[in-house]
N, C-alpha and C. Protein backbone atom coordinates (compact mmCIF):
# COMPACT_ATOMS: atom_id res chain seq x y z
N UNK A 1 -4.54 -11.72 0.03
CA UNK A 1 -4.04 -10.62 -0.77
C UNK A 1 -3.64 -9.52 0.16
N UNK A 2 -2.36 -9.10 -0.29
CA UNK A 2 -2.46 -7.32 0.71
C UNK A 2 -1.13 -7.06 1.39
N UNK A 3 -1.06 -7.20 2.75
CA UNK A 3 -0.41 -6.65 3.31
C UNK A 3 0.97 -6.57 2.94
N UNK A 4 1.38 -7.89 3.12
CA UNK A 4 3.04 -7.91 2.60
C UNK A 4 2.88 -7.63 1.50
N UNK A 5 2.42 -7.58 0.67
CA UNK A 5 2.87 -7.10 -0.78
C UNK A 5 2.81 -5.93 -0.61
N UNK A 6 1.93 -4.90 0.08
CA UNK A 6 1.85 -3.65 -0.01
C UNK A 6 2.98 -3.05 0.93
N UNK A 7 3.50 -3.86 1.67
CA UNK A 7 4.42 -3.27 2.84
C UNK A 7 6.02 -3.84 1.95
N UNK A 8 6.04 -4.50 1.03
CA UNK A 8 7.27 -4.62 0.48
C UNK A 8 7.28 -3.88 -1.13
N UNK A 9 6.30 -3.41 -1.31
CA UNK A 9 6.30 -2.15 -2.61
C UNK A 9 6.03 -3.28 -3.60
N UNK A 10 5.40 -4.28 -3.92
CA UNK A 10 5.32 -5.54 -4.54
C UNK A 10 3.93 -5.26 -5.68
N UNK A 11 4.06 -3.74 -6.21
CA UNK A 11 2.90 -3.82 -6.78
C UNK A 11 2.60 -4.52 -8.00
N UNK A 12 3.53 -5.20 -8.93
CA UNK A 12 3.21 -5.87 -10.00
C UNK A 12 2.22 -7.49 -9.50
N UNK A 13 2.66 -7.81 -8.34
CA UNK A 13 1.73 -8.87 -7.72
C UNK A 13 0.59 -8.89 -7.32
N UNK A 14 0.63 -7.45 -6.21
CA UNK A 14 -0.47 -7.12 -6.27
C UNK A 14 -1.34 -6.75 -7.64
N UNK A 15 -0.99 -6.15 -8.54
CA UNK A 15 -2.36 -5.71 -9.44
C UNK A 15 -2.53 -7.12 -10.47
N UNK A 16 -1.54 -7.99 -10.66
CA UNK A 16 -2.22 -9.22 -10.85
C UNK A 16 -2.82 -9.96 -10.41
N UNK A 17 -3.21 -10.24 -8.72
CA UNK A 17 -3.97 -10.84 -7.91
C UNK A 17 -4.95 -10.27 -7.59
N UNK A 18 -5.09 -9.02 -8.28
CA UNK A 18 -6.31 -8.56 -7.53
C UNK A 18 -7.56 -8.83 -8.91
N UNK A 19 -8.83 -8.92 -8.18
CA UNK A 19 -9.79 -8.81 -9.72
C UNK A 19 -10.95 -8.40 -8.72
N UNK A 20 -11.94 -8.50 -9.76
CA UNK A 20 -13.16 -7.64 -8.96
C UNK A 20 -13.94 -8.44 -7.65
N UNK A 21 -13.73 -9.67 -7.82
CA UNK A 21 -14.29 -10.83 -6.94
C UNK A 21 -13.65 -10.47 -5.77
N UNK A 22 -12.23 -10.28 -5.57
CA UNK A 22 -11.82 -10.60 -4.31
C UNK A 22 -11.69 -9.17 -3.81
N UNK A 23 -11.69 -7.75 -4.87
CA UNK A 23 -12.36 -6.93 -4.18
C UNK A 23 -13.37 -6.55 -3.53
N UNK A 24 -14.81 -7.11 -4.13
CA UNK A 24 -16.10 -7.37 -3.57
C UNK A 24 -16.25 -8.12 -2.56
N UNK A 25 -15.55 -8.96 -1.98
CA UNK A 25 -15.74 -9.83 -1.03
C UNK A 25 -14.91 -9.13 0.15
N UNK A 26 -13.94 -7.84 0.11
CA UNK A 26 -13.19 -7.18 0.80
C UNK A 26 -14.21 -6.32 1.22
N UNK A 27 -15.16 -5.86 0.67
CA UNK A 27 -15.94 -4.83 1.22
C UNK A 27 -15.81 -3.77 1.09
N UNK A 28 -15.58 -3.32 2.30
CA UNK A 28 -15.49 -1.34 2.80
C UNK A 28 -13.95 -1.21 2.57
N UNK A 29 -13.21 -2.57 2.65
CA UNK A 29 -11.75 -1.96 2.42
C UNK A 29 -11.13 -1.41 0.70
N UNK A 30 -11.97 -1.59 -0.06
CA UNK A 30 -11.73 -1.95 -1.54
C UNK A 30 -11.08 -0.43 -1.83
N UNK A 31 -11.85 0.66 -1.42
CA UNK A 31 -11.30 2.22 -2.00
C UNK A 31 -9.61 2.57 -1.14
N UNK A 32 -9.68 1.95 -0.09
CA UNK A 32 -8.51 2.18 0.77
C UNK A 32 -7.40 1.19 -0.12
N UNK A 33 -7.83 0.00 -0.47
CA UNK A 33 -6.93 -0.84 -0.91
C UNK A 33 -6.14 -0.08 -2.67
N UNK A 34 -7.36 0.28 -3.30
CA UNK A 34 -6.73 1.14 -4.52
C UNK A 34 -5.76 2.55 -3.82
N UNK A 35 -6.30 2.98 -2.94
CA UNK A 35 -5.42 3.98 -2.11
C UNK A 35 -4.06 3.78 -2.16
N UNK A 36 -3.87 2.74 -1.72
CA UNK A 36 -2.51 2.15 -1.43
C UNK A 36 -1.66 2.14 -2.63
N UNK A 37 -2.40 1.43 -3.49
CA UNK A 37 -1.83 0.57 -4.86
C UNK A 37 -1.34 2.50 -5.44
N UNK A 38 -2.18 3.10 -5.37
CA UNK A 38 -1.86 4.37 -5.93
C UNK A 38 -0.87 5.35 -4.80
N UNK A 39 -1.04 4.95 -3.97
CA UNK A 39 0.47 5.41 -3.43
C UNK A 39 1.63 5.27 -3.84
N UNK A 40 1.59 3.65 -3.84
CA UNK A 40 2.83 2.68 -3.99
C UNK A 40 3.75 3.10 -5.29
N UNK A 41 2.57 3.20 -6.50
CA UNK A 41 2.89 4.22 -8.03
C UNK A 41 3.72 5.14 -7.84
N UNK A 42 2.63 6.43 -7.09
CA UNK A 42 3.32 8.04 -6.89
C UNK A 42 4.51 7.27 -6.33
N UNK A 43 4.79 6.71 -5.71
CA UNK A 43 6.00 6.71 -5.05
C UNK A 43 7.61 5.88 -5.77
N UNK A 44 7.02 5.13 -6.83
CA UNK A 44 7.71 4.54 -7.60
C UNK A 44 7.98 3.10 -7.14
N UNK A 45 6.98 2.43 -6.21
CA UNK A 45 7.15 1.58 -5.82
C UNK A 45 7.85 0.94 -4.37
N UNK A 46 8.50 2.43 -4.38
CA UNK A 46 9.86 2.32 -2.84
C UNK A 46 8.63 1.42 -1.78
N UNK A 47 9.70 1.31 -1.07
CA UNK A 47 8.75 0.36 0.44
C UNK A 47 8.38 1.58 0.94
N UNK A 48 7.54 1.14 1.63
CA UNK A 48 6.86 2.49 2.92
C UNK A 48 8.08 2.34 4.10
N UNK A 49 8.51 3.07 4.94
CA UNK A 49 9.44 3.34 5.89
C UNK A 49 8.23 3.02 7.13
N UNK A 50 7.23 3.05 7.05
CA UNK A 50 6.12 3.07 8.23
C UNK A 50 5.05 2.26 7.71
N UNK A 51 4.54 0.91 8.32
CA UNK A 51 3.17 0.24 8.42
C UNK A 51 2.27 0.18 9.41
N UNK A 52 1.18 0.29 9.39
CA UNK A 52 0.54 -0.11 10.94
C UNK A 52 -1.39 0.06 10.12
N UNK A 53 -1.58 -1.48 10.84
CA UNK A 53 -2.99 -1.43 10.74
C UNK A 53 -3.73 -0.74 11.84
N UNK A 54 -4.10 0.29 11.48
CA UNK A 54 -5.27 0.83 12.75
C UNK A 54 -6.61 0.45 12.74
N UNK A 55 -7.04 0.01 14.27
CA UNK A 55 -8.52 -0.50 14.23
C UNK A 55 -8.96 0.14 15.88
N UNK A 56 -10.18 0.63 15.62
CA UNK A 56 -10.94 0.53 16.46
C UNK A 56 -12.51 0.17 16.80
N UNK A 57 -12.50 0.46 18.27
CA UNK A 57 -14.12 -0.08 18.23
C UNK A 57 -15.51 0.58 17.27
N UNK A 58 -14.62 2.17 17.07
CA UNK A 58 -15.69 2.96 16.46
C UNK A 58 -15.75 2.80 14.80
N UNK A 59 -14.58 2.29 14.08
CA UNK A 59 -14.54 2.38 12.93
C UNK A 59 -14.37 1.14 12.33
N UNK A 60 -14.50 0.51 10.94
CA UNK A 60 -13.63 -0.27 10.36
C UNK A 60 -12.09 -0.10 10.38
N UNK A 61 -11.24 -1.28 10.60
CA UNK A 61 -9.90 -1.62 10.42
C UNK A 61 -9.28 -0.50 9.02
N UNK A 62 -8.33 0.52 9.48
CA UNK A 62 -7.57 1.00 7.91
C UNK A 62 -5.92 1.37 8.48
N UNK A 63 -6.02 1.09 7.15
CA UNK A 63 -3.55 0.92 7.22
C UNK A 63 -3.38 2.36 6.86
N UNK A 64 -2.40 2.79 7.12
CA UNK A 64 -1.37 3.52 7.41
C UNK A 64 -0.09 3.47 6.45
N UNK A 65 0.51 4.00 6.09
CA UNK A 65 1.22 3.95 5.17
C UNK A 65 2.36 5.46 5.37
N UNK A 66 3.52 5.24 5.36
CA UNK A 66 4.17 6.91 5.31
C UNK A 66 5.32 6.00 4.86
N UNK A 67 6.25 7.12 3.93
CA UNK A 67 7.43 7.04 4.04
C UNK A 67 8.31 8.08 3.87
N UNK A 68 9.66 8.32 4.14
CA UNK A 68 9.90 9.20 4.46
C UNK A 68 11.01 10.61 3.56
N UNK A 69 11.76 11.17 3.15
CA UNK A 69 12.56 11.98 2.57
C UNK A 69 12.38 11.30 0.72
N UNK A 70 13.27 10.09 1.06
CA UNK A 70 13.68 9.47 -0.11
C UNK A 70 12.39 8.92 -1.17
N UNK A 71 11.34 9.02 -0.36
CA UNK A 71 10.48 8.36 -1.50
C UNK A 71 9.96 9.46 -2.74
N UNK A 72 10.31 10.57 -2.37
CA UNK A 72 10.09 11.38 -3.65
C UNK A 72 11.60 12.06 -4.64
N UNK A 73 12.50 11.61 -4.14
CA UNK A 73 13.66 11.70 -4.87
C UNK A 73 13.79 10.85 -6.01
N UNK A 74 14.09 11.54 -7.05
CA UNK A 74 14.35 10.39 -8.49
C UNK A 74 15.20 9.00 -7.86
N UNK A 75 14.79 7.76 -9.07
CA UNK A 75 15.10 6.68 -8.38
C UNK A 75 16.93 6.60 -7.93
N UNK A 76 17.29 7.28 -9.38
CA UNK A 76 18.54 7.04 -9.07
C UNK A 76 19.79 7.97 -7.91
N UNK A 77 18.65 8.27 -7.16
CA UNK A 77 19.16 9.06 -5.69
C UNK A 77 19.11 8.21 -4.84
N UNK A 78 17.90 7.27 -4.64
CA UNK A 78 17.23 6.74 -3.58
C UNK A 78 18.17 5.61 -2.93
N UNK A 79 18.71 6.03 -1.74
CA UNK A 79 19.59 5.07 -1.04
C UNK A 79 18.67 4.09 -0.36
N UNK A 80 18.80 2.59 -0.05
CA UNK A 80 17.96 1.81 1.19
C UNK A 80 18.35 2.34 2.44
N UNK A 81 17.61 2.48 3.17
CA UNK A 81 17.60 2.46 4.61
C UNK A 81 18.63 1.63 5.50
């Protein structure tokens, strides 16, 4: 579950694949993962312009997400990249 769907704005897939099982078995990522899904909304779904998983030694693994001008312009402004 996850990444590409969240990096191609694919949220109708995502919130059908997701259920509580395979959130629970995600762990510590589960509040970051609704994070996303509620980005993806505010944003109307647009792709993110920016992905990147960050990990280090000190923390658990968390994504990144930005995009840029166009994702808050009504849809029918929004040019592709």
């Amino acid at each position: 579950m996850g990444g590409e769907q969240i990096t191609a704005g694919d949220t109708e897939s995502l919130i059908k694949e997701t259920t509580y099982e395979s959130l629970a078995a995600i762990g510590s990522g589960t509040p970051g993962f609704l994070d996303f899904l509620f980005a993806l909304g505010a944003v109307g779904g647009v792709t993110p312009d920016y992905a990147e998983k960050v990990a280090s030694t000190f923390a658990p693994p968390t994504g990144f997400l930005a995009w840029g001008d166009h994702a808050s312009a009504p849809a029918s402004e929004v040019v592709a990249p």
